[in-house]
Each structure stands twice: as structure tokens, then as C-alpha cells.
N, C-alpha and C. Protein backbone atom coordinates (compact mmCIF):
# COMPACT_ATOMS: atom_id res chain seq x y z
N UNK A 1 -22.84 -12.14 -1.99
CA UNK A 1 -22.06 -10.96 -2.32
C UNK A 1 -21.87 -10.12 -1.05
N UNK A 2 -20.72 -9.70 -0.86
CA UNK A 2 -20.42 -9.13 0.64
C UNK A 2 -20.89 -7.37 0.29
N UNK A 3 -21.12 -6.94 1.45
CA UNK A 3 -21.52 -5.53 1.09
C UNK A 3 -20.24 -4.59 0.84
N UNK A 4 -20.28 -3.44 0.02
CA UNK A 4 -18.68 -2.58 0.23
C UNK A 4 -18.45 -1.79 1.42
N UNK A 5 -17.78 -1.82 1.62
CA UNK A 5 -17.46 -0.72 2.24
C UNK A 5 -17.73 0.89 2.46
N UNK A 6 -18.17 1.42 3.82
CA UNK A 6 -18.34 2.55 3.40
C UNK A 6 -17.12 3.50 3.72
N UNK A 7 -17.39 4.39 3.05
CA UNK A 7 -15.83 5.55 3.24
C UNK A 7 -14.76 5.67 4.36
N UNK A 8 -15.86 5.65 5.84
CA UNK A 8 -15.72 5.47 7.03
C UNK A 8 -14.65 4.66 7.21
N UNK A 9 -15.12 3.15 6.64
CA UNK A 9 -14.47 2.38 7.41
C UNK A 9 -13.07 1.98 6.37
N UNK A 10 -13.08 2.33 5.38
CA UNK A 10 -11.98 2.56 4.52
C UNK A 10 -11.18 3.61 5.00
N UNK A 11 -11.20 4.94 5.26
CA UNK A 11 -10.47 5.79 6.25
C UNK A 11 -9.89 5.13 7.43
N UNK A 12 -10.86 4.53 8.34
CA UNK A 12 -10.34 3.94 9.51
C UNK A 12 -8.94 2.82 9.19
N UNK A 13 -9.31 1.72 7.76
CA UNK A 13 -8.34 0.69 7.67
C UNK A 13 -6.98 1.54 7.11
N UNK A 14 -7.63 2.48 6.45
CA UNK A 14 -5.87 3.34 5.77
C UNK A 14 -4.88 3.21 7.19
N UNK A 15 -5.71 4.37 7.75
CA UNK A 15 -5.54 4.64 9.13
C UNK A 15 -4.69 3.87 9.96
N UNK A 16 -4.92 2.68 10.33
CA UNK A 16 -4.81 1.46 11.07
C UNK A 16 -3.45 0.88 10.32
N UNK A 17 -3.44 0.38 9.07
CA UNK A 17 -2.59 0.44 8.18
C UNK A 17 -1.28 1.44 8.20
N UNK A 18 -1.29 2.71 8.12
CA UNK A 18 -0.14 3.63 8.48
C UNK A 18 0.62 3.58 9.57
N UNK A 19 -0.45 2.84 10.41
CA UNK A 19 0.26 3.21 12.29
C UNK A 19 1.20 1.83 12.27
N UNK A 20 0.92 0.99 11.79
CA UNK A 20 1.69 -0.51 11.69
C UNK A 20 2.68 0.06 10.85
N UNK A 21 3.84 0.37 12.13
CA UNK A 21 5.35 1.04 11.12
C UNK A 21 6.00 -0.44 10.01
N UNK A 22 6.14 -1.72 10.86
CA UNK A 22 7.03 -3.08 10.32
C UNK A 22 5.96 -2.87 8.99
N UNK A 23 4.67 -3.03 8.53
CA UNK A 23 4.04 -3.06 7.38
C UNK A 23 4.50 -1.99 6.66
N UNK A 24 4.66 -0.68 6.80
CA UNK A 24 4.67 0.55 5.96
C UNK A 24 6.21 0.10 5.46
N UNK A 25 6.79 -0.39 6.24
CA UNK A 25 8.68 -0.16 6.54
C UNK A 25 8.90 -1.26 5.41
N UNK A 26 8.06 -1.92 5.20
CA UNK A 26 8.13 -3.53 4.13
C UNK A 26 7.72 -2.89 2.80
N UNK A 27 6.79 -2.21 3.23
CA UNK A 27 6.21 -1.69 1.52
C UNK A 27 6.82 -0.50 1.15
N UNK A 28 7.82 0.21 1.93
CA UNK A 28 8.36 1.21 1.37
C UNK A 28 9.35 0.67 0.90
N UNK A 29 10.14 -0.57 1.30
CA UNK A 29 11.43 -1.39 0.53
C UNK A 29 10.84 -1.87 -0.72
N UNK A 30 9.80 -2.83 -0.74
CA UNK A 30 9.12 -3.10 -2.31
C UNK A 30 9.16 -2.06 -2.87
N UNK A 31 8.56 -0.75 -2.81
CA UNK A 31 8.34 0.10 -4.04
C UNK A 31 9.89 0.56 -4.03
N UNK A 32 10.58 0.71 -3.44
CA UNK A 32 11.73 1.30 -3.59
C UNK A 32 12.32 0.27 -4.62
N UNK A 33 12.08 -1.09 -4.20
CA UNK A 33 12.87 -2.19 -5.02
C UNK A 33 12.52 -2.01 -6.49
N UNK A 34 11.14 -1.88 -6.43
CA UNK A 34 10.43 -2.45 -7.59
C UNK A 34 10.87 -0.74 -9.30
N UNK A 35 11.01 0.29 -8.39
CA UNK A 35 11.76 1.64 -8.79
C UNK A 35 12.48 1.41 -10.03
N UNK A 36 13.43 0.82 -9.63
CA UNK A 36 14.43 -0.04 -10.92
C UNK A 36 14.60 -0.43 -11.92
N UNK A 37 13.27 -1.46 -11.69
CA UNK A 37 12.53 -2.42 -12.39
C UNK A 37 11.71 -1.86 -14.03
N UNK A 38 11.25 -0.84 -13.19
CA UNK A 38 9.96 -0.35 -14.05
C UNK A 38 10.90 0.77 -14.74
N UNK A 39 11.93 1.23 -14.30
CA UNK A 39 12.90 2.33 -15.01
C UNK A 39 13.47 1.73 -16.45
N UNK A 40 13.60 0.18 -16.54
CA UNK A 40 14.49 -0.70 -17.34
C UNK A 40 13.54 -1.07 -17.98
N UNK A 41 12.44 -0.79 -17.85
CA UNK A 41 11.12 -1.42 -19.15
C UNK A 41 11.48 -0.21 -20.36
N UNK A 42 10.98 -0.95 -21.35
CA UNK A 42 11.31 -0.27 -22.42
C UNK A 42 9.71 -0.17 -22.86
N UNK A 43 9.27 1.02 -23.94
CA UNK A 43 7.73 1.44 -23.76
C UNK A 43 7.26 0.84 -25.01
């Protein structure tokens, strides 16, 4: 069993994660895509 993570280093990966614009720039098109999607579900 791997150990979790502590807060630290979860802050640091957000972190690291935000600064990588091509990653953020990909997942802001998915949720934008996905927007649509979830508007046309019926409840």
C-alpha cells in the first residue's frame, strides 16, 4: 500500500500542474466540450 500524500506535496503537484499552460489549455477545451453534454441530460 503506497503512503498518501501529504498536503504539501499535493499543493506543490496543483501547483506544477497550473504552470503547464498546453495541459490547463486541453482541460479547459474538455470541460468546455463536455458543458453541452451535461446541459442535454435530462434528470
Amino acid at each position: 500500500m503506497e503512503p498518501k500524500p501529504v498536503e504539501k506535496d499535493l499543493e506543490d503537484s496543483y501547483r506544477e500542474m497550473a504552470e503547464d499552460e498546453v495541459r490547463e489549455a486541453d482541460a479547459l477545451a474538455w470541460a468546455e466540450a463536455t458543458v453541452g453534454d451535461v446541459a442535454d441530460e435530462t434528470r
